[in-house]
Protein backbone atom coordinates (compact mmCIF):
# COMPACT_ATOMS: atom_id res chain seq x y z
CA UNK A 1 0.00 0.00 0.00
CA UNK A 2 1.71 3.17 -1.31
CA UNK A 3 -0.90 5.56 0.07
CA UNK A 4 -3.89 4.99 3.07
CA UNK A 5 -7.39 4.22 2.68
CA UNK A 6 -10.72 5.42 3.92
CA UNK A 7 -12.74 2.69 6.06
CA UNK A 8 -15.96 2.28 7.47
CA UNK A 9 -16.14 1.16 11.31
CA UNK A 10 -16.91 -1.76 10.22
CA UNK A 11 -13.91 -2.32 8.52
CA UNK A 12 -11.95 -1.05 11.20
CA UNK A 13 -13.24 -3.30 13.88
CA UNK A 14 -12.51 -6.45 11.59
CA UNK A 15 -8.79 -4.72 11.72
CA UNK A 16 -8.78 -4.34 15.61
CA UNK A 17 -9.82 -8.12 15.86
CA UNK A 18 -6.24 -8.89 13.84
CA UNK A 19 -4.51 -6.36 15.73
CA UNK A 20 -4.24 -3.01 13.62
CA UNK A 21 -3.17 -0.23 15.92
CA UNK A 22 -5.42 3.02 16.58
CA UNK A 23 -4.10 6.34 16.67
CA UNK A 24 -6.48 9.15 17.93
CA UNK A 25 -5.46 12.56 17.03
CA UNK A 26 -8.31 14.46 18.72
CA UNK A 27 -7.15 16.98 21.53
CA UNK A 28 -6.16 15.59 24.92
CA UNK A 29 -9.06 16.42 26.87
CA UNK A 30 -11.60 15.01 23.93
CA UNK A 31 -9.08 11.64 24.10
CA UNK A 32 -9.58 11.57 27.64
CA UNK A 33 -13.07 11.70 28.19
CA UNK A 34 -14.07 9.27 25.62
CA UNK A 35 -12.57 7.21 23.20
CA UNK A 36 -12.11 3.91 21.28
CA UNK A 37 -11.05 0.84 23.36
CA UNK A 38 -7.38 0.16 23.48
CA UNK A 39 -6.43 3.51 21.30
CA UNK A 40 -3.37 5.54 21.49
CA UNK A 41 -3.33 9.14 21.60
CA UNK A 42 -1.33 10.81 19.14
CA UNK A 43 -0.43 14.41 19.13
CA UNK A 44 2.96 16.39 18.01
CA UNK A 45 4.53 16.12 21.17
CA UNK A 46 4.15 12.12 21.05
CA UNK A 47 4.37 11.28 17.75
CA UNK A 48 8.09 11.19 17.08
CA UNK A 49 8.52 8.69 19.58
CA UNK A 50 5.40 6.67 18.31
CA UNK A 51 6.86 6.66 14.63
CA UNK A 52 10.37 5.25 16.50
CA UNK A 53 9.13 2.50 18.24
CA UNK A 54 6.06 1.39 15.66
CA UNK A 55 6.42 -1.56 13.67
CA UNK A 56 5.84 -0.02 10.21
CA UNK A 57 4.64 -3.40 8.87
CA UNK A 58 1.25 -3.23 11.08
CA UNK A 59 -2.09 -2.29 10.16
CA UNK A 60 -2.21 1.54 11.60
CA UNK A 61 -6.13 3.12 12.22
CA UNK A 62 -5.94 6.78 12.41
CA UNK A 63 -8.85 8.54 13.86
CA UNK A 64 -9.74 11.54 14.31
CA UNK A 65 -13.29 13.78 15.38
CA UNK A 66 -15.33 13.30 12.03
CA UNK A 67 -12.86 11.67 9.63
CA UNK A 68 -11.74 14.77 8.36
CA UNK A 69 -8.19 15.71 9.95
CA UNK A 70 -7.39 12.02 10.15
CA UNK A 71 -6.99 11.28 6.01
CA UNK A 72 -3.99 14.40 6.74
CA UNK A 73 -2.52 12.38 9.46
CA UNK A 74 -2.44 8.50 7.36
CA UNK A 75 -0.87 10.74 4.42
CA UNK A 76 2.14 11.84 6.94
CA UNK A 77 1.90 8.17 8.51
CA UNK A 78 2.28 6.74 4.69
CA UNK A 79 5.15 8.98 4.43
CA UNK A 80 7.09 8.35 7.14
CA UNK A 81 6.92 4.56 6.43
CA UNK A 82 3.71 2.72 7.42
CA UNK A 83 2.99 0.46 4.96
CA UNK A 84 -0.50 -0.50 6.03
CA UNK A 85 -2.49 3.22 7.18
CA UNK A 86 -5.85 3.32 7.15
CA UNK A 87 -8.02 6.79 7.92
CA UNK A 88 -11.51 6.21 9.72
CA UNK A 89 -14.27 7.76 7.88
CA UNK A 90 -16.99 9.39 10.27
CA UNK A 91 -14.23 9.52 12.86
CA UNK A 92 -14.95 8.94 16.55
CA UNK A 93 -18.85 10.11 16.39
CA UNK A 94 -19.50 7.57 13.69
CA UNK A 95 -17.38 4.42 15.98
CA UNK A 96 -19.15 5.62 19.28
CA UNK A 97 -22.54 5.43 17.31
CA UNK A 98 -21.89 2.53 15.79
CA UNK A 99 -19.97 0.32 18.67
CA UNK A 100 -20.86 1.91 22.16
CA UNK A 101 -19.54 -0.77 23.67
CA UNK A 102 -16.08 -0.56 22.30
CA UNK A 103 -15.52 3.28 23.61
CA UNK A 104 -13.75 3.54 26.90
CA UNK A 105 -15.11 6.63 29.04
CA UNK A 106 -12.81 8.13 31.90
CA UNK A 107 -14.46 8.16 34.51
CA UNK A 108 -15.52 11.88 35.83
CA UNK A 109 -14.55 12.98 39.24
């Protein structure tokens, strides 16, 4: 894969189940109130030691508020060597509609 695709939350969960990695590059506050199961946050201040330690050859999920900023983000990922980068379309509101169950809430105090 030379460039990333667009996929459906459907799609991406079938890549979760084989162990894709998702990258959430929503603000830190948004990340921590709500956000898919088992994702990473990703912002400029982590993301050169992400792109260090990755293993290029895995599926990457990049998500984002509405799908928008995230196709931005998989064309840097593609760039700086991912070979499998994937950008999810409808972003977190379209995952939390579609799987509730798989979005991890911090608790509020």
């Amino acid at each position: 894969m030379s460039e990333f695709q667009r996929i459906s939350p459907q799609q991406a969960q079938l890549l979760r189940e084989q162990g894709a990695v998702v990258v959430d590059i929503r603000d830190p506050q948004s990340f921590a109130a709500s956000h898919i199961a088992d994702s990473r946050h990703l912002d400029n201040h982590s993301l050169h030691d992400f792109i260090t330690r990755a293993d290029l050859d895995a599926p990457l999920i990049v998500t984002c508020y509405h799908g928008n900023s995230s196709q931005s983000a998989a064309a840097y990922l593609v760039g700086q060597g991912f070979s499998q980068v994937y950008s999810l379309d409808g972003g977190f509101e379209l995952w939390r509609a579609t799987y509730p169950e798989q979005t991890a809430h911090t608790p509020e105090e």
